[in-house]
C-alpha atoms as a PDB file:
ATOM      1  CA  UNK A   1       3.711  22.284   1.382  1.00  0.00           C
ATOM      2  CA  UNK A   2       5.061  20.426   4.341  1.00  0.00           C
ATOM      3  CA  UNK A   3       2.195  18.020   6.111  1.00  0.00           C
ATOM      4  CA  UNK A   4       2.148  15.831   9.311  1.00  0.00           C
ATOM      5  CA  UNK A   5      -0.170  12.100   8.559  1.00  0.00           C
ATOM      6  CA  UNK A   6      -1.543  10.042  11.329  1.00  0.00           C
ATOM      7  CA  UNK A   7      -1.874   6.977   9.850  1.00  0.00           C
ATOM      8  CA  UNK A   8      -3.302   3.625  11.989  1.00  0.00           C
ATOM      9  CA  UNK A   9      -3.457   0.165  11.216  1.00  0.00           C
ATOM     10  CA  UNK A  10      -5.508  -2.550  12.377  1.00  0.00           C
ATOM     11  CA  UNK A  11      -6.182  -6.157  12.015  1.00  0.00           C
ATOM     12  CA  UNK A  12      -9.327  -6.573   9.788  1.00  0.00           C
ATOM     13  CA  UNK A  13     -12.482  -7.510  11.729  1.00  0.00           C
ATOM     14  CA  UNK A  14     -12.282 -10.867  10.589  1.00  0.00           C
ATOM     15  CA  UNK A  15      -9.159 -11.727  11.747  1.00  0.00           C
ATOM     16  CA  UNK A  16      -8.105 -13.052  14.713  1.00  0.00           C
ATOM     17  CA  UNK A  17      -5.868 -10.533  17.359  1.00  0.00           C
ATOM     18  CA  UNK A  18      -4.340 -13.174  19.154  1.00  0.00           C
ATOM     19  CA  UNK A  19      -2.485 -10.506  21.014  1.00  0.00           C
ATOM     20  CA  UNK A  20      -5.170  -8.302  21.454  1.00  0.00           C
ATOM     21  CA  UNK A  21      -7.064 -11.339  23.332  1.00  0.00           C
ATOM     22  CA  UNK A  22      -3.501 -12.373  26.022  1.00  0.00           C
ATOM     23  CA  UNK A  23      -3.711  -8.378  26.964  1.00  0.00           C
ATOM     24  CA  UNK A  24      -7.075  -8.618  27.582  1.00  0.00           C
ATOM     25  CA  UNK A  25      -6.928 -11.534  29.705  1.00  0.00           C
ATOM     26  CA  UNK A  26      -4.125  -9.548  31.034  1.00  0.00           C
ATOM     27  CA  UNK A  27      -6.124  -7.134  32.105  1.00  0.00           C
ATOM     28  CA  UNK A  28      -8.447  -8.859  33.349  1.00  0.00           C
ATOM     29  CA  UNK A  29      -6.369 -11.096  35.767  1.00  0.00           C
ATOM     30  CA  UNK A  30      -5.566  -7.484  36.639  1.00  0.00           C
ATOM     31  CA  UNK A  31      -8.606  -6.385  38.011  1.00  0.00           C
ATOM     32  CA  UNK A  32      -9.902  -4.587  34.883  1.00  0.00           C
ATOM     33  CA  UNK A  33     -12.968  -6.564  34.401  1.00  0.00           C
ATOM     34  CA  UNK A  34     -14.270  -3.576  32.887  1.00  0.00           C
ATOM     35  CA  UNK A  35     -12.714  -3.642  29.273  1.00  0.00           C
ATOM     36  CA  UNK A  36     -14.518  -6.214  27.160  1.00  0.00           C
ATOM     37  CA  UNK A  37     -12.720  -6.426  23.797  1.00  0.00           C
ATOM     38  CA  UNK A  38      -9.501  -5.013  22.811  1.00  0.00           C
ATOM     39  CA  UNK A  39      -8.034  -5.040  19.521  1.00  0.00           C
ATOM     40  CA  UNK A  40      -3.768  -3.843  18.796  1.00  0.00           C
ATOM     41  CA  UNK A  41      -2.702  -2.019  15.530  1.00  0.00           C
ATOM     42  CA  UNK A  42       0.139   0.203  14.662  1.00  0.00           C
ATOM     43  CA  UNK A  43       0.209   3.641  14.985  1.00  0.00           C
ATOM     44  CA  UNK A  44       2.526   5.724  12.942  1.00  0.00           C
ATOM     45  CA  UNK A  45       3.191   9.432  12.482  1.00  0.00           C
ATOM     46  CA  UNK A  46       5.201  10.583   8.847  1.00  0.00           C
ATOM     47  CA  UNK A  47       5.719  14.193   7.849  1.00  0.00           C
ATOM     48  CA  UNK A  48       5.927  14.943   4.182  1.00  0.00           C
ATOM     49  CA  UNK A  49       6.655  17.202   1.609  1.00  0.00           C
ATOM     50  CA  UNK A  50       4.014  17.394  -0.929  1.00  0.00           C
ATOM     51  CA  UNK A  51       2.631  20.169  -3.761  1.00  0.00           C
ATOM     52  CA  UNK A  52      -1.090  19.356  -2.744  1.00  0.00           C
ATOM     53  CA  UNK A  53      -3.263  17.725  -0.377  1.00  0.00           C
ATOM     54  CA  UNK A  54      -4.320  15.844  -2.922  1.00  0.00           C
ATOM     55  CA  UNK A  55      -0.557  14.839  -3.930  1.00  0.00           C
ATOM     56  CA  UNK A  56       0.203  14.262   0.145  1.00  0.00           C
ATOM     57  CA  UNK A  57      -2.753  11.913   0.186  1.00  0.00           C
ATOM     58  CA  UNK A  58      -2.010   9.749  -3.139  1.00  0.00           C
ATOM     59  CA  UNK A  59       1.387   9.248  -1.508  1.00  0.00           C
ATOM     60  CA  UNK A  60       0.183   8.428   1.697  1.00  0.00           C
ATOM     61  CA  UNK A  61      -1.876   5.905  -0.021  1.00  0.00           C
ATOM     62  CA  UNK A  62       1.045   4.205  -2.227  1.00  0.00           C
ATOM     63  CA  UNK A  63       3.252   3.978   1.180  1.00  0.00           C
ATOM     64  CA  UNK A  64       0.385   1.858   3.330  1.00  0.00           C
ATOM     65  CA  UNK A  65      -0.187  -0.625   0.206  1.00  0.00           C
ATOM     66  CA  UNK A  66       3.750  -0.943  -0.526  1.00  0.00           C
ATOM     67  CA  UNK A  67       5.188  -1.336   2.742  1.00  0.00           C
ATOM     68  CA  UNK A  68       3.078   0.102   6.187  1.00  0.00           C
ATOM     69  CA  UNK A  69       0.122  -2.441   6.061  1.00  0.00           C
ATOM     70  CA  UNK A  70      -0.040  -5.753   4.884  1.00  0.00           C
ATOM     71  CA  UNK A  71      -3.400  -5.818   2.683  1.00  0.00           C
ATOM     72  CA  UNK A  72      -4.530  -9.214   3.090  1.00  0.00           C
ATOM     73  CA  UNK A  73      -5.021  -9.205   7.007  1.00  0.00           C
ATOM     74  CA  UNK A  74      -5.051  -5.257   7.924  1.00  0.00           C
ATOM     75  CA  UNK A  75      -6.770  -2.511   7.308  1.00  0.00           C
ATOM     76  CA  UNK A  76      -5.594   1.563   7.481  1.00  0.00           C
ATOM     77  CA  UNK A  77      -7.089   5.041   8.080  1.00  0.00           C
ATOM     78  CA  UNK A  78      -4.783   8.121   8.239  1.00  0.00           C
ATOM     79  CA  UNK A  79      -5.577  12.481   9.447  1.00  0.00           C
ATOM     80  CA  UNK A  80      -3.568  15.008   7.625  1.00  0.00           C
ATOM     81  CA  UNK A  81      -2.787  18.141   8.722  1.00  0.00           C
ATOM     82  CA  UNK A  82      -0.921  20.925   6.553  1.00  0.00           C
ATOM     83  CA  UNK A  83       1.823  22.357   8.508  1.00  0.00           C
ATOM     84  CA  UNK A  84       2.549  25.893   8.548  1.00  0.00           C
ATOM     85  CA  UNK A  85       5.425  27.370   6.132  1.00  0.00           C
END
């Protein structure tokens, strides 16, 4: 079964997003006085070959905690969608 994972990072909520906090004063030397916070993270999009769900999510898992997020400081949530044969 062939599957497509969105899978986003973030900085945890108690860590400082030091750019997160320039862009917003960025934006607000802009004119956009209308955002109030702003937090960055990663975005990335994987497709994968997989016998299950299941099997497409335990992988997804093992890649974020070896190499796509860095545990101590981020945190990661990831949509999967089975693509057709």
């Amino acid at each position: 079964m062939q599957f497509k994972a969105r899978i986003h990072t973030s900085l945890k909520k108690s860590v400082l997003d030091p750019q997160g906090q320039t862009t917003l004063h960025a934006l607000a030397s802009m004119g956009f006085k209308e955002a109030q916070s702003l937090r960055i993270g990663k975005y990335f999009e994987l497709a994968l070959e997989a016998e299950s769900r299941a099997k497409a999510e335990e992988c997804i898992h093992a890649m974020c905690d070896k190499l796509l997020h860095n545990p101590v400081i981020e945190e990661y949530s990831f949509e999967l969608q089975e693509l057709p044969s």
